[in-house]
PDB file of N, CA and C in Angstrom:
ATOM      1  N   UNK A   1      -4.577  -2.366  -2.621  1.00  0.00           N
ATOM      2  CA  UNK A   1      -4.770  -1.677  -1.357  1.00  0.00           C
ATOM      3  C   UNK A   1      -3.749  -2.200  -0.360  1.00  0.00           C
ATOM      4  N   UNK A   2      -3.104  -1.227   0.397  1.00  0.00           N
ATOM      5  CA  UNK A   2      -2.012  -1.585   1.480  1.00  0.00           C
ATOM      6  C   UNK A   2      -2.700  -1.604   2.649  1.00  0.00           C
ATOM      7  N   UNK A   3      -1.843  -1.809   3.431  1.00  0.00           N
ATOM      8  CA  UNK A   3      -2.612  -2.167   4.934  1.00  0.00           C
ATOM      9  C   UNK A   3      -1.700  -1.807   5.740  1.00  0.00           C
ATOM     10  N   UNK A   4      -2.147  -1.323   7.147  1.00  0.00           N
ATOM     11  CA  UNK A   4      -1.015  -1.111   8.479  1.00  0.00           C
ATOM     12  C   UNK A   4      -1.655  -1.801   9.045  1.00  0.00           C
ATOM     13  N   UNK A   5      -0.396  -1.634  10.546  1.00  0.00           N
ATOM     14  CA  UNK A   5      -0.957  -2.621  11.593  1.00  0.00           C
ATOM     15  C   UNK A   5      -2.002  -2.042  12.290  1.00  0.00           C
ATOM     16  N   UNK A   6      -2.307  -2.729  12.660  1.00  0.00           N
ATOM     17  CA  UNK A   6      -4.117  -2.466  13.661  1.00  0.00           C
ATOM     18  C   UNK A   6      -4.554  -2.727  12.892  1.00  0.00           C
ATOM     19  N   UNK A   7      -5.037  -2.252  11.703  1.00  0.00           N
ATOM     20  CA  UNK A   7      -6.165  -3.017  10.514  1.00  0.00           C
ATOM     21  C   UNK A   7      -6.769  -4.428  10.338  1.00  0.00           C
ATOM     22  N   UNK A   8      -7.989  -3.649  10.560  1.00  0.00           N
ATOM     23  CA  UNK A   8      -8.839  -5.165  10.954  1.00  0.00           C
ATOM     24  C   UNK A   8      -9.213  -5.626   9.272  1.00  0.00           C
ATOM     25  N   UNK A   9      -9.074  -7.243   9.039  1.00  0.00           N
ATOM     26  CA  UNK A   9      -9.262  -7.728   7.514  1.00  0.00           C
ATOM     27  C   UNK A   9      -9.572  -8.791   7.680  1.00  0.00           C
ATOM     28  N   UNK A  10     -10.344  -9.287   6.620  1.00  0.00           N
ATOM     29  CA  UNK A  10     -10.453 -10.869   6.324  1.00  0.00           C
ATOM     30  C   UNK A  10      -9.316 -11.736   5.509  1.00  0.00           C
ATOM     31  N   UNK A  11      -9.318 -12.725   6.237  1.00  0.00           N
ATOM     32  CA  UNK A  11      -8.512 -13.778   5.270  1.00  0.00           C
ATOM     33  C   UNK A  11      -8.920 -14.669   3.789  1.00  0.00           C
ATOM     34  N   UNK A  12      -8.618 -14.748   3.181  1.00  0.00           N
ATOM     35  CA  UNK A  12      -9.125 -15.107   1.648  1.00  0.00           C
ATOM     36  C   UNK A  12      -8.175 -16.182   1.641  1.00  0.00           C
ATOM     37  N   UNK A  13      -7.706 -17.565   2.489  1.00  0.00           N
ATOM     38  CA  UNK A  13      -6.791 -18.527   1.469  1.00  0.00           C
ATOM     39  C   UNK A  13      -7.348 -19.792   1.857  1.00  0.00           C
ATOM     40  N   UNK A  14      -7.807 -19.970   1.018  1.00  0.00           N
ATOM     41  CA  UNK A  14      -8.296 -21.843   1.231  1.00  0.00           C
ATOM     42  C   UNK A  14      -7.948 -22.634   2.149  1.00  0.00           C
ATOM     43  N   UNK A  15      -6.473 -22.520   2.115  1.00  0.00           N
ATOM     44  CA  UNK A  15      -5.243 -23.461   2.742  1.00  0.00           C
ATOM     45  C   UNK A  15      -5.096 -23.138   3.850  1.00  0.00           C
ATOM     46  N   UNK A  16      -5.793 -22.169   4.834  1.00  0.00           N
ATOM     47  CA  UNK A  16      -5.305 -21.495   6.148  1.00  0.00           C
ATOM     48  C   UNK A  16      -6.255 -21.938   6.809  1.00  0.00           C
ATOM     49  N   UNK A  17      -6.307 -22.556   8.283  1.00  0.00           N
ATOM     50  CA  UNK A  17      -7.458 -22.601   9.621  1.00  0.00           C
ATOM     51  C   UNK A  17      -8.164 -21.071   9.061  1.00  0.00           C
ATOM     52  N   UNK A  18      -7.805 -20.558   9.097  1.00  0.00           N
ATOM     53  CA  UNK A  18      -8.380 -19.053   9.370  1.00  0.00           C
ATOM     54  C   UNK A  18      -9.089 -18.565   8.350  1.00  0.00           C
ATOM     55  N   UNK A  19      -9.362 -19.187   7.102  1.00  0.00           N
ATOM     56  CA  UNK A  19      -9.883 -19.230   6.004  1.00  0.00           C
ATOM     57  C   UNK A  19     -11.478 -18.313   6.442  1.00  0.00           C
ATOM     58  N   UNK A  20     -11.279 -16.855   5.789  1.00  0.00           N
ATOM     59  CA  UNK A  20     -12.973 -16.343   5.837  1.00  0.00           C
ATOM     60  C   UNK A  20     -13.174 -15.691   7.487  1.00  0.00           C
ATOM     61  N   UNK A  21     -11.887 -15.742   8.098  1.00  0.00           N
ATOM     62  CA  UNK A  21     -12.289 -14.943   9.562  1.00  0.00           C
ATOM     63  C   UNK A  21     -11.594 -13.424   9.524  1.00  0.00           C
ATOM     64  N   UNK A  22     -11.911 -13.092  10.524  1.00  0.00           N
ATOM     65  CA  UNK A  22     -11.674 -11.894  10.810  1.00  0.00           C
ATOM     66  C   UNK A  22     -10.890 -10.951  11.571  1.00  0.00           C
ATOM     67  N   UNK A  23      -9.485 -10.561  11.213  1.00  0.00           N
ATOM     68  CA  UNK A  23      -8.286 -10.388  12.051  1.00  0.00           C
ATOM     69  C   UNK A  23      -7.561  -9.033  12.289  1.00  0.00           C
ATOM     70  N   UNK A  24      -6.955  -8.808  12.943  1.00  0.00           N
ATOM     71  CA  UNK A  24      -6.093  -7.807  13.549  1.00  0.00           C
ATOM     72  C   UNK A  24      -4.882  -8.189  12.748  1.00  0.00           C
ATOM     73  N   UNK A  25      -4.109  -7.106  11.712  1.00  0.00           N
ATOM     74  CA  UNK A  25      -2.730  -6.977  11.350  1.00  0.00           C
ATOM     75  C   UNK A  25      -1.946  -6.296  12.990  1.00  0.00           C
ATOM     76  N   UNK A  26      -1.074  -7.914  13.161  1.00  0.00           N
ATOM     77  CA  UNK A  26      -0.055  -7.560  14.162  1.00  0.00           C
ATOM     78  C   UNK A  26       1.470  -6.779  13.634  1.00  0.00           C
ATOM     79  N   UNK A  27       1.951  -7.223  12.674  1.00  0.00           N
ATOM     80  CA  UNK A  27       3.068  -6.793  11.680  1.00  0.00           C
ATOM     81  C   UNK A  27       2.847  -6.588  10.353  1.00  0.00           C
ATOM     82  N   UNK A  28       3.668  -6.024   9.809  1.00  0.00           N
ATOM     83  CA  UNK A  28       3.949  -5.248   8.473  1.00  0.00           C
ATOM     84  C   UNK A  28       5.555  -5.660   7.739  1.00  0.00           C
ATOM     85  N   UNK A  29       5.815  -6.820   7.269  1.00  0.00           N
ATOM     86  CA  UNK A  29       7.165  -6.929   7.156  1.00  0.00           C
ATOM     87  C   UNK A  29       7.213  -6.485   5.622  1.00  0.00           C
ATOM     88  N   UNK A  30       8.243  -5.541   5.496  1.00  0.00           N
ATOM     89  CA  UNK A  30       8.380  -5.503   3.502  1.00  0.00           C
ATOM     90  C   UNK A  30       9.682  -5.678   3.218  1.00  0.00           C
ATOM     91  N   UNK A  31       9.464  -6.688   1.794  1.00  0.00           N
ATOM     92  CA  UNK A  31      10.737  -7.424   1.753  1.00  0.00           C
ATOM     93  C   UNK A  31      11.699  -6.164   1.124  1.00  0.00           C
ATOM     94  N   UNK A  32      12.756  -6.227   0.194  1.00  0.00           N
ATOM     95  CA  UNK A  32      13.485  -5.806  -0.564  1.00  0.00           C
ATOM     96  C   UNK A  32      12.698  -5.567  -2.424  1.00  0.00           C
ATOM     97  N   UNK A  33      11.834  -5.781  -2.084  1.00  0.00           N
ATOM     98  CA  UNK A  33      11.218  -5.206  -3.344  1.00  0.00           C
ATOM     99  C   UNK A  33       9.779  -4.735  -3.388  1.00  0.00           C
ATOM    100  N   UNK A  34       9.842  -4.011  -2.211  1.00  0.00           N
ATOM    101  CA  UNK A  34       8.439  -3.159  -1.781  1.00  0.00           C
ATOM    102  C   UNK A  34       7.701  -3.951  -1.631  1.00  0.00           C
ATOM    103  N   UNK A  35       7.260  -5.338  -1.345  1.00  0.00           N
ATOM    104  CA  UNK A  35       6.226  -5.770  -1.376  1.00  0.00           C
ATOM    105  C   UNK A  35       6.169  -6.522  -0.038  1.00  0.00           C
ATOM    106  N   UNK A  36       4.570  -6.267   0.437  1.00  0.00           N
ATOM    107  CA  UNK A  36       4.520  -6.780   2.288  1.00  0.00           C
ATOM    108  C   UNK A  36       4.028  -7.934   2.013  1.00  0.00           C
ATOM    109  N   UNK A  37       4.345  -8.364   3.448  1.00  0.00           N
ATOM    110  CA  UNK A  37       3.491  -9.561   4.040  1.00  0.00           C
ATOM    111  C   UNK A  37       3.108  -9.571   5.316  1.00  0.00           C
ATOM    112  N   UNK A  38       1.727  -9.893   5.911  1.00  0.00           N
ATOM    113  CA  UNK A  38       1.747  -9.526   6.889  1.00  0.00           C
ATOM    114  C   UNK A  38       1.097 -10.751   7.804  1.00  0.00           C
ATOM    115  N   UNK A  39       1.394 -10.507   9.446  1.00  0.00           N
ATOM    116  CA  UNK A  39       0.970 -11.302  10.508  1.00  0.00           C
ATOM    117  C   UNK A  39      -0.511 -11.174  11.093  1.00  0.00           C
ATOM    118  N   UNK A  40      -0.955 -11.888  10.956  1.00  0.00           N
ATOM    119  CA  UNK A  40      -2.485 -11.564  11.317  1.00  0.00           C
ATOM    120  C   UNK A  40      -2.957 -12.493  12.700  1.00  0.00           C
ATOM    121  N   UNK A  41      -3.457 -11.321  13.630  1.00  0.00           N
ATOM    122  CA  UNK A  41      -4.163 -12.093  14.829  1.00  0.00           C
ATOM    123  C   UNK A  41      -5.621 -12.508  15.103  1.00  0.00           C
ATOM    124  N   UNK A  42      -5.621 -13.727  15.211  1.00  0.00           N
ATOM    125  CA  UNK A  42      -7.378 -14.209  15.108  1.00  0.00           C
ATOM    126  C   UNK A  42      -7.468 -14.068  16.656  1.00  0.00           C
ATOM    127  N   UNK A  43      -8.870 -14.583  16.920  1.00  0.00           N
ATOM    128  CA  UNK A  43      -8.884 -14.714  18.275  1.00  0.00           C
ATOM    129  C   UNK A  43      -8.080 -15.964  18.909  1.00  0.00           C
ATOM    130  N   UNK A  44      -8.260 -17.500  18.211  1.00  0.00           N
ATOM    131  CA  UNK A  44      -7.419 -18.167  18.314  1.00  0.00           C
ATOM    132  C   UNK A  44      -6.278 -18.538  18.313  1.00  0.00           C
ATOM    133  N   UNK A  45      -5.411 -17.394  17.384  1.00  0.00           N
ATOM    134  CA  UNK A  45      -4.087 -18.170  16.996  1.00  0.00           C
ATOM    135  C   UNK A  45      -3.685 -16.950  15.939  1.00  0.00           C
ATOM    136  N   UNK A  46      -2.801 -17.022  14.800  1.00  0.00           N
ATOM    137  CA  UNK A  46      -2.323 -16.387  13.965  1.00  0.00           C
ATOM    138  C   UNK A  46      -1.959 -16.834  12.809  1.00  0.00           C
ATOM    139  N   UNK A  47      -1.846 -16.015  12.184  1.00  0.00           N
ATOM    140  CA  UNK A  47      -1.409 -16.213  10.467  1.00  0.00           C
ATOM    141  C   UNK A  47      -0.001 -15.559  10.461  1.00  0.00           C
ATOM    142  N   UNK A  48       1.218 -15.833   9.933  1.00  0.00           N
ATOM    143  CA  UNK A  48       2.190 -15.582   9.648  1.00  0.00           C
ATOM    144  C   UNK A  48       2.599 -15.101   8.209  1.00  0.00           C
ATOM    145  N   UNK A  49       3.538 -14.102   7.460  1.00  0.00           N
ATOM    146  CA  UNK A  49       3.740 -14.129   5.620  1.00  0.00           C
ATOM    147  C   UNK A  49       2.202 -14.408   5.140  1.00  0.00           C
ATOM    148  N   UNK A  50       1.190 -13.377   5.483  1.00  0.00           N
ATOM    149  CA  UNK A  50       0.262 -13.625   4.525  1.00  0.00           C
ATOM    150  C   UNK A  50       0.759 -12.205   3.698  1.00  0.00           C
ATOM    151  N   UNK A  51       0.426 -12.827   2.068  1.00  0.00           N
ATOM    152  CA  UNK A  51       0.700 -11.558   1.076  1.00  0.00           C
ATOM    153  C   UNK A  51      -0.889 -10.717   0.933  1.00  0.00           C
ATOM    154  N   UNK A  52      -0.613  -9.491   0.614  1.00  0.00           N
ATOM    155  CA  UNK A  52      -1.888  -8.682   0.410  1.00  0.00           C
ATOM    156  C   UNK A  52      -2.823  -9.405  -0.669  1.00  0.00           C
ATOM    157  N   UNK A  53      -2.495 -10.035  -1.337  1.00  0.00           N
ATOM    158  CA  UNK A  53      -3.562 -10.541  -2.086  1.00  0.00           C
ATOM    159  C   UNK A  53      -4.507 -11.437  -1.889  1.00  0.00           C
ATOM    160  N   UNK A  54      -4.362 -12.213   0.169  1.00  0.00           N
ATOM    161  CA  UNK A  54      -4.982 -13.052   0.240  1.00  0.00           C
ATOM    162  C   UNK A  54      -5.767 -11.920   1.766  1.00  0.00           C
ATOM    163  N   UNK A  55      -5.678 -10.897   1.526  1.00  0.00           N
ATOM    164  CA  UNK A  55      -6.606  -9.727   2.289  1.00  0.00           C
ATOM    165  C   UNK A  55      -7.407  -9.063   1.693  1.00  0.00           C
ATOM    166  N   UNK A  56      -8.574  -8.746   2.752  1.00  0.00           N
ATOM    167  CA  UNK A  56      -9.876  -7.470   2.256  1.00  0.00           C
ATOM    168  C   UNK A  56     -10.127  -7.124   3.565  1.00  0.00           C
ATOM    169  N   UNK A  57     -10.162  -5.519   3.155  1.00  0.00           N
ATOM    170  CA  UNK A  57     -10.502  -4.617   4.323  1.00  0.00           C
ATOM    171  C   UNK A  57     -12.019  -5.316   5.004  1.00  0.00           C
ATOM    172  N   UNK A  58     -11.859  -5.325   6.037  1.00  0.00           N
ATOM    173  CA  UNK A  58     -13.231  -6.157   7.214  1.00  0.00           C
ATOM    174  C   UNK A  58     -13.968  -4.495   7.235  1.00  0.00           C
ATOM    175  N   UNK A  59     -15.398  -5.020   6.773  1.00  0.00           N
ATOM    176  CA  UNK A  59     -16.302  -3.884   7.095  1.00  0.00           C
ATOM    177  C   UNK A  59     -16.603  -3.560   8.572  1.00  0.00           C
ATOM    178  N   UNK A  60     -16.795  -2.580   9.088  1.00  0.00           N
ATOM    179  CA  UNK A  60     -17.061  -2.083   9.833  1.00  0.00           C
ATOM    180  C   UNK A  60     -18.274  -3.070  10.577  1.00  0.00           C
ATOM    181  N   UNK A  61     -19.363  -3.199   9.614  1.00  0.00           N
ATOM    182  CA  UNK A  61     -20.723  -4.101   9.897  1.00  0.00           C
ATOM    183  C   UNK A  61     -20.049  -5.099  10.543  1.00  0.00           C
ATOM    184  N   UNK A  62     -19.170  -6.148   9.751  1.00  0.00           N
ATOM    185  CA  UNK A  62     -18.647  -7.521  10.177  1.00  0.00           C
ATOM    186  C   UNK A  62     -18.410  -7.638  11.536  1.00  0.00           C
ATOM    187  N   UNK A  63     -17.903  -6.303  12.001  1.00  0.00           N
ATOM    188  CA  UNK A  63     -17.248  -6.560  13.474  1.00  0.00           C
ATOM    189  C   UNK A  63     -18.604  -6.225  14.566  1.00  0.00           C
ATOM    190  N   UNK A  64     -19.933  -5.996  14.084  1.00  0.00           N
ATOM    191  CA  UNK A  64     -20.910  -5.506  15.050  1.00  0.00           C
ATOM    192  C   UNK A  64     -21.426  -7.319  14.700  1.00  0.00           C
ATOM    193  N   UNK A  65     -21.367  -8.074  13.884  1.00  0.00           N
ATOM    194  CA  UNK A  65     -22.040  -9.370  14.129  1.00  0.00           C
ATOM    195  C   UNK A  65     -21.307 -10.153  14.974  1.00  0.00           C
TER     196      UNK A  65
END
C-alpha cells in the first residue's frame, strides 16, 4: 500500500521515539527506483526516510481516542 501526503499512519519501528504513534505524512520523496520514503509529523517532533514498510494506514477510530 502507497501513501500521500496528508495521510494519517502509524509508525511500526522499534528503533524510533515514535514507535506505535500516530502521524501526518509531511513528504513523499521517491528515489530512482520507484520506491518512497516518507517524513512523518507527530505532535512532538518528526520522523525523517521512513520506508513504507515501517507504515499502516491509522484507522479512522484511532484518531477519535
Amino acid at each position: 500500500m502507497s501513501f500521500e501526503k496528508d495521510d494519517t499512519v502509524v509508525l511500526d519501528d522499534k528503533h524510533s521515539d515514535y514507535d506505535g504513534e500516530t502521524g501526518t505524512i509531511t513528504q513523499v520523496i521517491e528515489n530512482m527506483f520507484g520506491d518512497a520514503t516518507y517524513t512523518i509529523s507527530f505532535e512532538d517532533g518528526q520522523e525523517t526516510g521512513v520506508p513504507e514498510d515501517d507504515l499502516a494506514a491509522a484507522d479512522a477510530e484511532a484518531d477519535d481516542a
